[in-house]
Protein backbone atom coordinates (compact mmCIF):
# COMPACT_ATOMS: atom_id res chain seq x y z
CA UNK A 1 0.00 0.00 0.00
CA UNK A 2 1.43 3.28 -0.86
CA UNK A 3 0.65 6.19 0.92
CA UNK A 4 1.54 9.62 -0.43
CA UNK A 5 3.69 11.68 0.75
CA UNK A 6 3.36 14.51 3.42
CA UNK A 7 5.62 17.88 3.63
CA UNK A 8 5.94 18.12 7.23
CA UNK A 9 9.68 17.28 8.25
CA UNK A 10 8.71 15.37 11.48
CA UNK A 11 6.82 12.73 8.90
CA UNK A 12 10.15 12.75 6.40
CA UNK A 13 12.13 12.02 9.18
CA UNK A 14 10.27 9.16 10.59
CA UNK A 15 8.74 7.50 7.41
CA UNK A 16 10.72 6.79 4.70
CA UNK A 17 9.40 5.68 1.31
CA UNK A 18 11.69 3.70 -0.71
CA UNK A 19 10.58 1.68 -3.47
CA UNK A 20 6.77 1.49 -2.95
CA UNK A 21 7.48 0.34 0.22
CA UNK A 22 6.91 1.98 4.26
CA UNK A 23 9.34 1.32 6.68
CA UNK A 24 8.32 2.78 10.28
CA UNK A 25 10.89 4.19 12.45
CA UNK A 26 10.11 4.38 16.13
CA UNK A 27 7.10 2.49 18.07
CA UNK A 28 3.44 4.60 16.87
CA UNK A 29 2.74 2.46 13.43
CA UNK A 30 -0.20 4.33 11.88
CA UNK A 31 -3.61 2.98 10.95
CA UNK A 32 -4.13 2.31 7.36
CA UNK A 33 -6.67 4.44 5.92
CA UNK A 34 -8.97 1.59 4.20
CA UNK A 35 -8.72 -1.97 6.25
CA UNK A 36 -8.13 -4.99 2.93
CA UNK A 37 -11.21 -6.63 2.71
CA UNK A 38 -10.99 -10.49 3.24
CA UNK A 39 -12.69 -13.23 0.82
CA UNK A 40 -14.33 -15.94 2.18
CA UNK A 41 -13.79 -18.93 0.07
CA UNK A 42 -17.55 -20.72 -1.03
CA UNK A 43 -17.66 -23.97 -1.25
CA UNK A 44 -19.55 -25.55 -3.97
CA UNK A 45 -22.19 -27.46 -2.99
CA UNK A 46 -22.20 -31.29 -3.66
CA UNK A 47 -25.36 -32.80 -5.32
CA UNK A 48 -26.55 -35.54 -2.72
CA UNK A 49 -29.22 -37.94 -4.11
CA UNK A 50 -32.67 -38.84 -2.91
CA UNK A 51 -31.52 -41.96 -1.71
CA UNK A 52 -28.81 -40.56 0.15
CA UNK A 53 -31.47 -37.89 1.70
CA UNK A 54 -33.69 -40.54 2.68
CA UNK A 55 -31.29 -41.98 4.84
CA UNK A 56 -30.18 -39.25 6.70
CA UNK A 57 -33.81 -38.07 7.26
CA UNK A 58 -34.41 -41.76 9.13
CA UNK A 59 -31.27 -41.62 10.78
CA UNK A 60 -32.58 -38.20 12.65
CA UNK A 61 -35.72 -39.47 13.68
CA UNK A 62 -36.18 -42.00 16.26
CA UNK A 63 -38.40 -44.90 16.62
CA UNK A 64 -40.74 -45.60 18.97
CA UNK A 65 -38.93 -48.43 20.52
CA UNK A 66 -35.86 -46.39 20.91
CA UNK A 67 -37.90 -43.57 22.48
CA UNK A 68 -39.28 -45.96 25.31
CA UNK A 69 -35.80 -47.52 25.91
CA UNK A 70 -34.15 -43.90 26.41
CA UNK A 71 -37.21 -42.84 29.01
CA UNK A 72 -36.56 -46.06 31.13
CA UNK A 73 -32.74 -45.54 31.49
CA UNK A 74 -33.64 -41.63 32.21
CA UNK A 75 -35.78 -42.50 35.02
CA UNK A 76 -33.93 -45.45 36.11
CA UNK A 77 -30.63 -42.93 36.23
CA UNK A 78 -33.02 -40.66 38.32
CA UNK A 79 -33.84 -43.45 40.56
CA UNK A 80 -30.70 -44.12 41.35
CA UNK A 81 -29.68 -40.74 42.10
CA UNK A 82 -32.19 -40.17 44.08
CA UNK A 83 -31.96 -42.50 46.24
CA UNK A 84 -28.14 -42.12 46.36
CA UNK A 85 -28.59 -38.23 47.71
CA UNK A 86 -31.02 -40.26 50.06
CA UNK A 87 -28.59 -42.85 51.45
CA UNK A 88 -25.79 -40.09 51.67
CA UNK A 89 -28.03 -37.73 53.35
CA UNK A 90 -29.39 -40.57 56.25
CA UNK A 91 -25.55 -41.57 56.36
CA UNK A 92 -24.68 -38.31 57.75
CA UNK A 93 -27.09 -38.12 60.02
CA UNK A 94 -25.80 -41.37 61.28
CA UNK A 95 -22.50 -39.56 61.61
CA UNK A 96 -23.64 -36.75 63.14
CA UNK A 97 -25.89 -38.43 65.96
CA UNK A 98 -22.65 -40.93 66.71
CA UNK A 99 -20.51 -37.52 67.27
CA UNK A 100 -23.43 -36.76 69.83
CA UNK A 101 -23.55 -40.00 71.17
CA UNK A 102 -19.72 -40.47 71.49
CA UNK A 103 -19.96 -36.55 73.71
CA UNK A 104 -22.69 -37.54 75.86
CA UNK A 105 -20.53 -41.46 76.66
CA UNK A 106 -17.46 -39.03 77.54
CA UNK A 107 -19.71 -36.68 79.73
CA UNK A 108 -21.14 -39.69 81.64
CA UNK A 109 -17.67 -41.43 81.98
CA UNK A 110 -15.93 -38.44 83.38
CA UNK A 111 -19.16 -37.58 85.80
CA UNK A 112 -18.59 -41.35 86.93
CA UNK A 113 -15.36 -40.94 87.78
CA UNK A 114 -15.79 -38.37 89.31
CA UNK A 115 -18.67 -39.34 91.68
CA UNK A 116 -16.60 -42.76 92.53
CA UNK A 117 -13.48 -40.62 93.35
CA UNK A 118 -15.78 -38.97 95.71
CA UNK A 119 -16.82 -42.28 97.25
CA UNK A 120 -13.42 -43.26 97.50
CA UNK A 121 -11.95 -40.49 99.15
CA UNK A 122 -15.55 -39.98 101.32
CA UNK A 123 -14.77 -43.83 103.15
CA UNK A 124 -11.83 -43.88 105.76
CA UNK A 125 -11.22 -47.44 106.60
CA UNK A 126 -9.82 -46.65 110.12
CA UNK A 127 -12.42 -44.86 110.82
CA UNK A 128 -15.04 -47.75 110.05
CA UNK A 129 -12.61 -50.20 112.19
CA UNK A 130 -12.83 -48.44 115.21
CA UNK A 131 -16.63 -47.64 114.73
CA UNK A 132 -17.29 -51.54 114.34
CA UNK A 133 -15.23 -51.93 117.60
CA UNK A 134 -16.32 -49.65 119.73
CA UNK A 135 -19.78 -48.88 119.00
CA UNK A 136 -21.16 -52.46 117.38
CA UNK A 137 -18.90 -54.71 119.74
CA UNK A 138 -17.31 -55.99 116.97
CA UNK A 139 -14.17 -58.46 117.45
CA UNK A 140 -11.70 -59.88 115.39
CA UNK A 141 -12.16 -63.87 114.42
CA UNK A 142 -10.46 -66.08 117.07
CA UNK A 143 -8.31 -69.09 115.39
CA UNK A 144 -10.71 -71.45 116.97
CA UNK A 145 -13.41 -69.58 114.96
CA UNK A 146 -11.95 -69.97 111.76
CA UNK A 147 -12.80 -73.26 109.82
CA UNK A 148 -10.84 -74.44 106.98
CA UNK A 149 -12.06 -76.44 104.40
CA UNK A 150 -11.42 -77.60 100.95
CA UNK A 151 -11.95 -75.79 97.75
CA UNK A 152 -14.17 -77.88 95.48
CA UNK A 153 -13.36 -78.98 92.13
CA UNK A 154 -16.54 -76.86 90.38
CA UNK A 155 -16.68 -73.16 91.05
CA UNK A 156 -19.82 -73.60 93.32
CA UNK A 157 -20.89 -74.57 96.55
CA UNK A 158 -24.46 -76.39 96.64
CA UNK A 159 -26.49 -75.82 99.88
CA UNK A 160 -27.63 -78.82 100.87
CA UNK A 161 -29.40 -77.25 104.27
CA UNK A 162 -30.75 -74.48 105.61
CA UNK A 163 -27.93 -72.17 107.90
CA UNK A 164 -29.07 -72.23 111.28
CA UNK A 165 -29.89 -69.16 113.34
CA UNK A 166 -27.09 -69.44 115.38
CA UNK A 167 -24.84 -69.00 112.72
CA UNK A 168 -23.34 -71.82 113.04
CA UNK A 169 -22.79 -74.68 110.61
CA UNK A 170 -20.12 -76.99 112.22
CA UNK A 171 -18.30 -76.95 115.26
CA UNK A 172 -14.99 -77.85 115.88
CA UNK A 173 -13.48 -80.73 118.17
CA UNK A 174 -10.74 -78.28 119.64
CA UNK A 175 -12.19 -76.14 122.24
């Protein structure tokens, strides 16, 4: 493209025309006055026959059969989503009631602990001792009151009789 020349000497020094041809000296490249117009290359279009029109017309269109087929699987997919979401949703509030579960377990253990620690440190042996002894007359076994016997070979005793009122079951030959 050739543009004409212009007299002003800041365009001659910049632009320089040599040979039909514009060089551009320095970084502002101007716009050209008319933009080229671009062709858009037609293609010719191809003579298809009936036949082959035919077939591509029933290739679009669907048959009854294949309409029914594609409805099941759609509401079958459905389904199955459905009841996925479902599942997912009951599973987390499975999850969520465990978590609440799990806390109200720890609460109870540590308010057990607590309460038997309290026990514990509540009872002073001594001080039951000496209440049994004093106040309830209460002795320590003699060795003449202590009777010995056999452990069976089963991990139970059967009563046979009755215990007596007195307390006791057998006495001993060594008095």
């Amino acid at each position: 493209m050739y543009m004409a020349r212009r007299a002003s000497a800041g365009y001659n020094q910049r632009y320089r025309n040599t040979s039909g041809q514009m060089y551009v000296y320095g970084n502002v490249v101007p716009k050209p006055e008319q933009e080229p117009v671009r062709r858009q290359a037609r293609r010719p279009k191809k003579k298809v026959s009936r036949q082959v029109q035919r077939n591509r017309k029933k290739a679009l269109r669907m048959s009854p059969g294949y309409v029914v087929f594609l409805s099941i699987a759609a509401i079958l997919a459905l389904v199955i989503c459905v009841n996925y979401v479902r599942l997912q949703s009951r599973m987390t509030g499975y999850s969520k009631n465990i978590a609440s579960l799990q806390g109200e377990l720890a609460n109870m253990k540590e308010e057990n602990n607590t309460k038997y620690n309290a026990i514990m440190d509540s009872v002073n042996l001594d001080e039951i001792r000496e209440r049994a002894q004093e106040s309830l007359g209460m002795v320590y076994a003699t060795p003449e009151q202590v009777i010995e016997y056999q452990r069976p070979s089963a991990d139970y005793v059967k009563q046979y009789e009755d215990i007596p009122e007195d307390g006791v079951l057998a006495q001993s030959d060594k008095k």
